[in-house]
Protein backbone atom coordinates (compact mmCIF):
# COMPACT_ATOMS: atom_id res chain seq x y z
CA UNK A 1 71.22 59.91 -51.75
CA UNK A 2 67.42 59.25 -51.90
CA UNK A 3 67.88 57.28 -54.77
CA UNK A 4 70.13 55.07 -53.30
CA UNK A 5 67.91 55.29 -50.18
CA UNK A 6 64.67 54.50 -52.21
CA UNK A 7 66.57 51.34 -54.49
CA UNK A 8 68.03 50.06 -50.85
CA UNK A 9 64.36 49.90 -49.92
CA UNK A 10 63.00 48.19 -52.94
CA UNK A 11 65.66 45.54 -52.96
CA UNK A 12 64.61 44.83 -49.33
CA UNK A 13 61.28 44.99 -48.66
CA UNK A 14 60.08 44.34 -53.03
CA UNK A 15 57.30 47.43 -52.74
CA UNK A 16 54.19 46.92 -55.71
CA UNK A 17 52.44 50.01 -57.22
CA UNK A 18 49.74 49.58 -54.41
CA UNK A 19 52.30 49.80 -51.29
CA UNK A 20 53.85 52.89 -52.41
CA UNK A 21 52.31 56.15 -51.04
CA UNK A 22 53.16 60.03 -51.41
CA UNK A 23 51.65 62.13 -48.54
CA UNK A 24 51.48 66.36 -48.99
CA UNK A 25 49.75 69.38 -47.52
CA UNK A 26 48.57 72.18 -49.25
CA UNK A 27 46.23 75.33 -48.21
CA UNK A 28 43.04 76.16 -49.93
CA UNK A 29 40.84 79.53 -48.93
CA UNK A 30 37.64 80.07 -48.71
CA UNK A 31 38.46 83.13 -51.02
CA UNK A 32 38.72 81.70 -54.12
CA UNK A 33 41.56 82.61 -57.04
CA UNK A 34 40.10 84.54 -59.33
CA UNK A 35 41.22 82.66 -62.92
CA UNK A 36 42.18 84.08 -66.76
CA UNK A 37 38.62 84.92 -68.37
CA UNK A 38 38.03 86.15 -71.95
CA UNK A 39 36.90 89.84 -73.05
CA UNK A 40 37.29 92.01 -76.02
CA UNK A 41 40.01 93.69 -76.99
CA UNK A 42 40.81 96.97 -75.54
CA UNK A 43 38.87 95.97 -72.12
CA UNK A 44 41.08 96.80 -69.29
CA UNK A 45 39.09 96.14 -66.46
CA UNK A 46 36.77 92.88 -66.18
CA UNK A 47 34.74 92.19 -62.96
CA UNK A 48 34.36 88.99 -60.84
CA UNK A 49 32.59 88.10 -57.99
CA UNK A 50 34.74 86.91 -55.17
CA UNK A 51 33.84 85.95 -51.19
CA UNK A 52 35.60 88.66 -50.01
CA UNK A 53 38.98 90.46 -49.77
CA UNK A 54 41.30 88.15 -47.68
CA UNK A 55 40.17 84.96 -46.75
CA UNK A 56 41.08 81.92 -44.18
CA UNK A 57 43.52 78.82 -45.32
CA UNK A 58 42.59 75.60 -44.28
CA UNK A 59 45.10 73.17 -44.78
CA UNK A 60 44.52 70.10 -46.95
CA UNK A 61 46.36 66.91 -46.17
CA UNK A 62 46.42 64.30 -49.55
CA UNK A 63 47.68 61.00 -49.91
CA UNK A 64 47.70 58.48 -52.74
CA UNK A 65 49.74 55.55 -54.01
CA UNK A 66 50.97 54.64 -57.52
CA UNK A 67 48.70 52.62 -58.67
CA UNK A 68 45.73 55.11 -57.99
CA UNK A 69 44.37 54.92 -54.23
CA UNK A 70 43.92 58.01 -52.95
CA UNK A 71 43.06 58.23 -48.62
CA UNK A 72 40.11 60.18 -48.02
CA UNK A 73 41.59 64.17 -47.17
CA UNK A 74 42.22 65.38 -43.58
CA UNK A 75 41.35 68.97 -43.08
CA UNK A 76 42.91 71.33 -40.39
CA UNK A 77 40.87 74.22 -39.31
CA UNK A 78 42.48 77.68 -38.14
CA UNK A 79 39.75 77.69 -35.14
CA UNK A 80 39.91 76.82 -31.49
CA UNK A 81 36.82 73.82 -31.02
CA UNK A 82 36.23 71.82 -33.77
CA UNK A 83 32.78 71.49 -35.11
CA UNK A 84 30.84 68.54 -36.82
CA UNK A 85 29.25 71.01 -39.78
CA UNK A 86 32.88 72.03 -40.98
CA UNK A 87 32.52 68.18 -42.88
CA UNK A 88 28.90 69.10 -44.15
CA UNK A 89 28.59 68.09 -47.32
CA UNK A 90 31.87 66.23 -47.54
CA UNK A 91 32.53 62.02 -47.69
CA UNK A 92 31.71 60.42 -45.26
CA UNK A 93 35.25 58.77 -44.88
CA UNK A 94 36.43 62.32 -44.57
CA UNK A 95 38.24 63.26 -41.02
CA UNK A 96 38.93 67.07 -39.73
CA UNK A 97 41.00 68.72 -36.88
CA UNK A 98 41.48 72.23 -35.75
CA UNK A 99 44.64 73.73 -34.81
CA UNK A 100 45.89 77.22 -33.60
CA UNK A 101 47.53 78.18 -36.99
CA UNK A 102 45.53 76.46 -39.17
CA UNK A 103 49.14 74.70 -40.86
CA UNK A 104 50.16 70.74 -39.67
CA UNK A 105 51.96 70.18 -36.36
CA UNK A 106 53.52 67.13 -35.24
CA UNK A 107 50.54 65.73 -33.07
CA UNK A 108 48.10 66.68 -35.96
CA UNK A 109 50.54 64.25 -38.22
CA UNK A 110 49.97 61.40 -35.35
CA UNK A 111 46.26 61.90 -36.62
CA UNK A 112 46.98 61.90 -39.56
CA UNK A 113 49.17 58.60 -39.68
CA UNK A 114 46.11 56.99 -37.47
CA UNK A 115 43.76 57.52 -39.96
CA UNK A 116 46.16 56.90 -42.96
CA UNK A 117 46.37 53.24 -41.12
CA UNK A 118 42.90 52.58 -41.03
CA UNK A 119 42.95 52.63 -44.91
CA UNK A 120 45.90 51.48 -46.17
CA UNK A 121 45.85 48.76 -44.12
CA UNK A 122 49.69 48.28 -43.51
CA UNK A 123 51.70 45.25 -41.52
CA UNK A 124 54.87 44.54 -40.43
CA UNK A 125 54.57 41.43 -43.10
CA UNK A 126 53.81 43.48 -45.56
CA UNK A 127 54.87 47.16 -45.19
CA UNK A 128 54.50 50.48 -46.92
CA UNK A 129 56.39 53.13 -48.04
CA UNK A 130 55.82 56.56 -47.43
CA UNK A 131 57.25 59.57 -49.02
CA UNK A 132 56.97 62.65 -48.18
CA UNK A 133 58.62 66.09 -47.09
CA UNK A 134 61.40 66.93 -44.82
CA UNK A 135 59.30 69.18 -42.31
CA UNK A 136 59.52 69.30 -38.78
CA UNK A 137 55.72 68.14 -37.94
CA UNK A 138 56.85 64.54 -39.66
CA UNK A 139 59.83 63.65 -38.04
CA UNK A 140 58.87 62.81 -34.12
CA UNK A 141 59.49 60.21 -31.67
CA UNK A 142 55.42 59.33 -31.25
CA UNK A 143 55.94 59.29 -35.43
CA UNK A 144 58.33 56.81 -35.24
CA UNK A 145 57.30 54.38 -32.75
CA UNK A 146 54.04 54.52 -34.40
CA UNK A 147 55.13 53.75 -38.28
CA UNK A 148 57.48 50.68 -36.60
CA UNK A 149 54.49 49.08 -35.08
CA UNK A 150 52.31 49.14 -37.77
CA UNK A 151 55.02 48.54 -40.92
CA UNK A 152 55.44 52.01 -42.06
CA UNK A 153 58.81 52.96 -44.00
CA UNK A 154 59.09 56.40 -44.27
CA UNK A 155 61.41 57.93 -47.00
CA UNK A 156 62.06 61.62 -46.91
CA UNK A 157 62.84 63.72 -49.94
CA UNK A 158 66.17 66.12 -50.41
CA UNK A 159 65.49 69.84 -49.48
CA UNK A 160 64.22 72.31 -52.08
CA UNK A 161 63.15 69.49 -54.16
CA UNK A 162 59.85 68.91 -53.61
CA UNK A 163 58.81 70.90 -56.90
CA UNK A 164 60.24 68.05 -59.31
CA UNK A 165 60.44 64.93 -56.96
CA UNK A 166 56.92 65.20 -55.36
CA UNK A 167 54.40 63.37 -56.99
CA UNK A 168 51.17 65.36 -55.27
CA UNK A 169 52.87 68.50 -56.47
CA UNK A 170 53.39 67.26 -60.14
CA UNK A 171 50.53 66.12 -61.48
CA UNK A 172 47.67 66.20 -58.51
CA UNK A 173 47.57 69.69 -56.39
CA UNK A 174 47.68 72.28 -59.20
CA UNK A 175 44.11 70.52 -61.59
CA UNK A 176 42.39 70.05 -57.55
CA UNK A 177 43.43 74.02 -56.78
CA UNK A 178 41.81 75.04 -60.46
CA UNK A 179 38.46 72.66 -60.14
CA UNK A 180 38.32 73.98 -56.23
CA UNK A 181 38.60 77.75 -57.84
CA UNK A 182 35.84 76.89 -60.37
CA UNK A 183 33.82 75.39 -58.35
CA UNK A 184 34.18 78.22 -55.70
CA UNK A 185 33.29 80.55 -58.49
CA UNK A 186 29.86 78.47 -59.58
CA UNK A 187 28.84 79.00 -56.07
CA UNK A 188 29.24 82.82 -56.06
CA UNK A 189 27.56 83.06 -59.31
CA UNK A 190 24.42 80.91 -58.21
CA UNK A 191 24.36 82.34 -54.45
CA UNK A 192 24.32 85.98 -55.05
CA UNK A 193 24.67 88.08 -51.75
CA UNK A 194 26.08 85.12 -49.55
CA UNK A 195 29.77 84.36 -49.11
CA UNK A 196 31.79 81.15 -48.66
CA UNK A 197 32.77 80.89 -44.98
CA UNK A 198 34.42 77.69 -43.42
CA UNK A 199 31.26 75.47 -43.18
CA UNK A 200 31.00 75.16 -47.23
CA UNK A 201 34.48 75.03 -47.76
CA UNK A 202 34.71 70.94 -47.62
CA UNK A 203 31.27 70.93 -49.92
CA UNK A 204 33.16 72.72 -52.26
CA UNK A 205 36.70 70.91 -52.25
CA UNK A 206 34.66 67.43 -52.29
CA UNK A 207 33.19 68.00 -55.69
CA UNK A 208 36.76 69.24 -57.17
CA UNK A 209 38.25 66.11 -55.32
CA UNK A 210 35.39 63.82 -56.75
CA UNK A 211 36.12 65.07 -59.93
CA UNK A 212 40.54 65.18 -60.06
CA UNK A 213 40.63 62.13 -58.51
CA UNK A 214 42.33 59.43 -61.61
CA UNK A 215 44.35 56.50 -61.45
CA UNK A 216 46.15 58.53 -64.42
CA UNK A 217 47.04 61.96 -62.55
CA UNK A 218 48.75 59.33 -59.43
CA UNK A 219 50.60 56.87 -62.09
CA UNK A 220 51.77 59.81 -64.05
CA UNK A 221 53.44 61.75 -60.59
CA UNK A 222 55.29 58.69 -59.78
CA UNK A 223 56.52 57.95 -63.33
CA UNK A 224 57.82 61.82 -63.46
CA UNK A 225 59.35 61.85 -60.27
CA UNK A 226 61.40 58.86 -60.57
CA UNK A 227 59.69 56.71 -58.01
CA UNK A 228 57.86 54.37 -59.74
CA UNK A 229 58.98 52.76 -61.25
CA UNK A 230 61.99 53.44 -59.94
CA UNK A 231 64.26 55.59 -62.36
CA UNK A 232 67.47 56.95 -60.68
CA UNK A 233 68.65 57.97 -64.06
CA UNK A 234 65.57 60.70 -63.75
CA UNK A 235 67.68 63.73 -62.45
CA UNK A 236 71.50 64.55 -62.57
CA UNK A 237 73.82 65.51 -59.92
CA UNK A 238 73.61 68.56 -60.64
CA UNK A 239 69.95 68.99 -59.56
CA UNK A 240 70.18 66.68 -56.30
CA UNK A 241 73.01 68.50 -55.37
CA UNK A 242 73.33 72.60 -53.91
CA UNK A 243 76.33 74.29 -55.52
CA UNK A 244 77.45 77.62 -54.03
CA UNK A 245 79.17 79.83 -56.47
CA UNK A 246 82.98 79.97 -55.71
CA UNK A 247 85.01 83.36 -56.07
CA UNK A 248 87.83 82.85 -59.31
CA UNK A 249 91.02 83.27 -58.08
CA UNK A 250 93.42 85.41 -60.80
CA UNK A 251 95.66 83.87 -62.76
CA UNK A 252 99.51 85.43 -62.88
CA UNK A 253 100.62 86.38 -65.72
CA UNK A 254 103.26 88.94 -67.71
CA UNK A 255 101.35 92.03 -67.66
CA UNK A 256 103.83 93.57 -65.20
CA UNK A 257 107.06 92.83 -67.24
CA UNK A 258 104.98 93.97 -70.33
CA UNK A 259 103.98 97.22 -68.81
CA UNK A 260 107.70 97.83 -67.81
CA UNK A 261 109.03 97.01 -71.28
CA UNK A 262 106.61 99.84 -72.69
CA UNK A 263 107.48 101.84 -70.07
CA UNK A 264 111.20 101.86 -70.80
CA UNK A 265 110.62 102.48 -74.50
CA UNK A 266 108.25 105.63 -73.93
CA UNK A 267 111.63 106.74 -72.20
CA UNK A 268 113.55 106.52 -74.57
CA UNK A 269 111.32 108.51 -76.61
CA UNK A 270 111.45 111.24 -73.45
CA UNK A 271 107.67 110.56 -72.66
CA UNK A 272 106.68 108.73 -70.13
CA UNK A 273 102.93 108.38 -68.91
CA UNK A 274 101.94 108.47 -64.95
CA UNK A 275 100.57 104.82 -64.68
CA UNK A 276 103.89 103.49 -66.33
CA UNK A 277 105.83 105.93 -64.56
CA UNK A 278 104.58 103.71 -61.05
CA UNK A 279 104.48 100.53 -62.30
CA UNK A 280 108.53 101.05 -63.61
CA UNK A 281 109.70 102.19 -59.84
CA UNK A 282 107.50 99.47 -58.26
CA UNK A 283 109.12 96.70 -60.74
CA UNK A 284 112.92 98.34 -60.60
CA UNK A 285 113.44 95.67 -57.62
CA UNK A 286 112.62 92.80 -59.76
CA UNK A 287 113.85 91.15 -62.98
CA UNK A 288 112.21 92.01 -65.79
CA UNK A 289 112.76 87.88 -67.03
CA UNK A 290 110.57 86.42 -63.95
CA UNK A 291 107.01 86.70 -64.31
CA UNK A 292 105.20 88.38 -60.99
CA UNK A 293 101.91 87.63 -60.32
CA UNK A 294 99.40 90.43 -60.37
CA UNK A 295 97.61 89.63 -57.01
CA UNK A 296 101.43 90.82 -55.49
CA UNK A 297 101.54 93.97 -56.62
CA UNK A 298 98.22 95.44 -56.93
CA UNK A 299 95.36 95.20 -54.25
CA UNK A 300 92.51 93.05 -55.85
CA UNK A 301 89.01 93.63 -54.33
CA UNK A 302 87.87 90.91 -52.69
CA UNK A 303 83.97 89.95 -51.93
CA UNK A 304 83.09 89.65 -48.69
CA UNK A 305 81.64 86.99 -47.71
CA UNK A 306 77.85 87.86 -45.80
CA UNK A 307 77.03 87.02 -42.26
CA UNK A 308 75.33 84.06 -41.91
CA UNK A 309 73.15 83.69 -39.10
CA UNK A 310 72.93 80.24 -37.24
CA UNK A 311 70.27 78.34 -38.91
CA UNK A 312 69.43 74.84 -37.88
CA UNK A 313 70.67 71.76 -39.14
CA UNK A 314 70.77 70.78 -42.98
CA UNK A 315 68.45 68.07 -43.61
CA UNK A 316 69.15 65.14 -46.30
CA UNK A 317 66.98 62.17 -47.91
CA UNK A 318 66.82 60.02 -45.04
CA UNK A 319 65.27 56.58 -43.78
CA UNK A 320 63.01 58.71 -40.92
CA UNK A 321 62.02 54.53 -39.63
CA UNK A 322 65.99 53.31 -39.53
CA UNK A 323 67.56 52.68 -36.48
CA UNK A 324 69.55 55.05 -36.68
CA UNK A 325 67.10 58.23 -36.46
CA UNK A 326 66.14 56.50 -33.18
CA UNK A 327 68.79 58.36 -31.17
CA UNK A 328 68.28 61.82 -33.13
CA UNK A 329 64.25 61.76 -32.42
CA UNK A 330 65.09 60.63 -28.61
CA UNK A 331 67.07 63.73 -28.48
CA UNK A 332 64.69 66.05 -30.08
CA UNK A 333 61.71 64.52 -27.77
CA UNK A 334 63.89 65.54 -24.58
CA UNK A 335 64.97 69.25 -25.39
CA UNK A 336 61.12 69.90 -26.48
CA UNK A 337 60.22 68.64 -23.19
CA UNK A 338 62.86 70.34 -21.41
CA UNK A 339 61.64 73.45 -23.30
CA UNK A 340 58.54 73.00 -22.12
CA UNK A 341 59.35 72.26 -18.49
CA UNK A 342 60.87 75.04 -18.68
CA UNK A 343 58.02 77.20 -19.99
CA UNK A 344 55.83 75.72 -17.38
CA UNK A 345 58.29 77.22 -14.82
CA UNK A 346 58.26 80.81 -15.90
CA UNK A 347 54.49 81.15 -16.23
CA UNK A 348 54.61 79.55 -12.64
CA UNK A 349 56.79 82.61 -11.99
CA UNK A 350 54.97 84.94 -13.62
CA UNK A 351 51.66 83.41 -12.33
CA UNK A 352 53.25 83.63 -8.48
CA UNK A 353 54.82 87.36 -9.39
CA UNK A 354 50.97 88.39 -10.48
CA UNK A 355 49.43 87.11 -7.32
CA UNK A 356 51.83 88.84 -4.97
CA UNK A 357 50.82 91.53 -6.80
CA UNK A 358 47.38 91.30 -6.24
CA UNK A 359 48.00 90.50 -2.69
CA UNK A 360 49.43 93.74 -1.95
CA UNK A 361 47.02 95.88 -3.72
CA UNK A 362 44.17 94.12 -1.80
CA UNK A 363 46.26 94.37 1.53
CA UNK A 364 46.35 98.10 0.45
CA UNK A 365 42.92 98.60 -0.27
CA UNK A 366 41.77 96.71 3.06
CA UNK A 367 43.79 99.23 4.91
CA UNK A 368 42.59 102.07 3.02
CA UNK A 369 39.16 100.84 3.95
CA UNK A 370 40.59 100.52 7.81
CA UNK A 371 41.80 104.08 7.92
CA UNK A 372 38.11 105.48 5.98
CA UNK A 373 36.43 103.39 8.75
CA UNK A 374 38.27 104.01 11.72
CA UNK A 375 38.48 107.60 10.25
CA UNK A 376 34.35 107.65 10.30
CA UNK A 377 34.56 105.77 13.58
CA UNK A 378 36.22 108.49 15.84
CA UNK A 379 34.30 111.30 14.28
CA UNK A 380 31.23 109.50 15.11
CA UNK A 381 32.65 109.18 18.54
CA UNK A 382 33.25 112.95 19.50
CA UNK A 383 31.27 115.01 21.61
CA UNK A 384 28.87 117.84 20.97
CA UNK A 385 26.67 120.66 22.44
CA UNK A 386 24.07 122.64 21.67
CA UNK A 387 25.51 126.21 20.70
CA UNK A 388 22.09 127.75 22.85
CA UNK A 389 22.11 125.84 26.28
CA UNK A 390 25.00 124.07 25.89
CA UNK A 391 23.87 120.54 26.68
CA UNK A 392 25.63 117.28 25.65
CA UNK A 393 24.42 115.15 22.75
CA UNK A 394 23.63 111.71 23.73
CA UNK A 395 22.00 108.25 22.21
CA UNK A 396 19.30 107.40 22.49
CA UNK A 397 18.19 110.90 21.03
CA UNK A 398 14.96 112.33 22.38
CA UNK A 399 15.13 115.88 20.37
CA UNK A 400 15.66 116.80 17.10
CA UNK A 401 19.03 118.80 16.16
CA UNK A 402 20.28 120.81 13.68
CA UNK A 403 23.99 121.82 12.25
CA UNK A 404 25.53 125.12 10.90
CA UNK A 405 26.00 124.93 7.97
CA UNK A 406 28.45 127.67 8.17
CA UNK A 407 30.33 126.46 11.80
CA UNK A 408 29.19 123.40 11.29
CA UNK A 409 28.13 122.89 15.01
CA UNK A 410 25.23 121.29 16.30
CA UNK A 411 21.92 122.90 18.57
CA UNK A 412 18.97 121.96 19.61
CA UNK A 413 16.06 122.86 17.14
CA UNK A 414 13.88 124.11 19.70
CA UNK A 415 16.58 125.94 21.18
CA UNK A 416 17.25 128.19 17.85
CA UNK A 417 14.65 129.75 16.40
CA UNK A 418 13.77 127.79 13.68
CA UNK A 419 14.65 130.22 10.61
CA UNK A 420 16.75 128.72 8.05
CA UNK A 421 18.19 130.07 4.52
CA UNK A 422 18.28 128.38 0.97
CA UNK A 423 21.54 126.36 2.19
CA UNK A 424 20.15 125.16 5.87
CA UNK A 425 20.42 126.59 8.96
CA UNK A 426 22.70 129.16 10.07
CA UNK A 427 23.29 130.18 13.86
CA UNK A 428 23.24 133.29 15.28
CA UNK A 429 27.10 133.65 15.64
CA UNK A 430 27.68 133.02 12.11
CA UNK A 431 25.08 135.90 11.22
CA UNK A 432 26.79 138.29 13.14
């Protein structure tokens, strides 16, 4: 299938070496792989310095064409703002992003594809193929419209295939991932103390890039990969294609008839064994001349077959830019934006449900309050006397007074006489 795709392309639109792109991510960390090393024999243990224990990925995306033009790298950052010194020390023609995971999404591919135009310069005159992967992130409507504007064909792969038909894969990402280790391991060796965090992770990846960067590695992952030149004779069927391994059904045969036969003659003798003993009443009701198959008379084990859990659609090799995947991608764009309507609505909900909430524990508190205030209120408001002459407290108040501490009624001080404990006053009733 994506040979025939890939020829159907070629006889229509005549691709060169230079219009012919692969595009791939991969993930580097900013913990570096620690490689083989040499030590002498018996040696179990060798150290190495390394920037830490676990580290972050930042995802790498690569493009380059078969005859040897690679597009400057476009990092994604696992980080929430993006930040000018994540490039520091990188080209100048490289481009970053951040995103939530750190991993490609479909908008981050938009980017991509916008700054994959700016250098490869492609036209509707004269367009460009594209192959790549059959993930989600590259298949959108916004993809689409965008690669028909500006004369972008893109050609997916077949599933689970990417490790012999992907030219980044072959021959590119596994010398960049070594130089990037070395090079992550010069810097620990020469900056003893500090560790590599996400600021000198593109410093670090631009000299391994610099360096892995050939006409020869790009030529070379095309030629092994079939593309280019264009060799559908590369892989068999029987690599392009899944096979699922089929139970083997049991062929009849004589064993029953057989079995009988030495049944009958053990008779004869005036032995019989157990197993022939049952297999000569089971086959009494049948000629001896017509062969039975086994399956009819004996229960054969069969395998059962696993639950399989409903996974989404298989994906093929497929013209992503045909008119045809128009319809598909118009249908995708709708239930992700009814998904997301619908999303909206139940943190609308949620966000109503919580303010309710709040509503009523506010319209509780402010009645709490009330109660405490009214509560103060009409104590304030009730009358007293003096325990000694038994005159009525009143505002403005013109002599001092005093409270039991015990009764906790009121008198004038001038009234009692004046004598107080460690705790206050106490009145003369309460001494009694």
């Amino acid at each position: 299938m994506f040979f025939n795709n890939l020829e159907a392309l070629q006889i229509k639109h005549q691709f060169d070496a230079n219009r012919v792109y692969n595009v791939d991510e991969t993930g580097i960390s900013n913990v570096q792989r620690n490689s083989r090393i040499l030590a002498p024999k018996g040696q179990k243990q060798v150290g190495m310095i390394t920037s830490g224990e676990r580290g972050i990925t930042i995802t790498v995306v690569c493009a380059f064409s078969a005859s040897g033009n690679y597009i400057p790298p476009f990092f994604i950052f696992k980080r929430k703002r993006m930040n000018a010194q994540l490039l520091r020390g990188g080209n100048s023609d490289m481009v970053a992003a951040v995103s939530d995971s750190g991993w490609i999404n479909e908008n981050l591919f938009v980017d991509w594809l916008h700054h994959f135009i700016s250098y490869a310069k492609p036209s509707v005159e004269k367009p460009i193929l594209l192959v790549l992967d059959n993930h989600e992130s590259h298949v959108s409507l916004t993809c689409y419209l965008l690669c028909c504007k500006n004369g972008i064909v893109l050609l997916s792969l077949p599933p689970h295939t990417s490790h012999r038909m992907q030219p980044l894969d072959l021959t590119y990402f596994g010398p960049l991932k070594t130089a990037y280790n070395r090079e992550c391991d010069s810097y620990m060796a020469s900056n003893v103390g500090r560790r590599i965090t996400q600021y000198e992770v593109v410093e670090l990846f631009t000299k391994a890039f610099n360096r892995v960067s050939n006409i020869e590695k790009a030529a070379n992952g095309f030629r092994a990969a079939g593309i280019w030149p264009l060799d559908a004779t590369k892989f068999d069927e029987q690599f392009l294609e899944a096979t699922s391994p089929d139970i083997q059904s049991i062929p009849s045969n004589n064993q029953c008839t057989q079995v009988a036969q030495e049944a009958h003659t053990s008779e004869e003798k005036g032995t019989i064994a157990p197993e022939a003993q049952t297999i000569k009443s089971m086959c009494q009701i049948t000629n001896l001349d017509e062969s039975i198959p086994l399956t009819e008379i004996a229960n054969v084990p069969e395998i059962s077959q696993p639950k399989t859990r409903q996974t989404s659609r298989k994906r093929h090799s497929t013209i992503i830019t045909s008119t045809p995947m128009t319809d598909a991608l118009e249908e995708k764009e709708q239930k992700r934006k009814k998904k997301e309507q619908i999303k909206f609505n139940e943190n609308i909900v949620n966000k109503d449900k919580k303010d309710v909430k709040n509503l009523k524990f506010s319209e509780n508190k402010n009645n709490k309050e009330k109660k405490n205030t009214e509560k103060v209120k009409s104590k304030s408001q009730e009358e007293h006397f003096c325990l000694i002459c038994d005159e009525k407290y009143e505002e403005p108040i013109i002599e001092d007074w005093i409270m039991c501490y015990k009764c906790q009624l009121w008198a004038h001080e001038k009234c009692t006489s004046g004598e107080s404990t460690s705790k206050g006053y106490l009145c003369d009733l309460c001494s009694d």
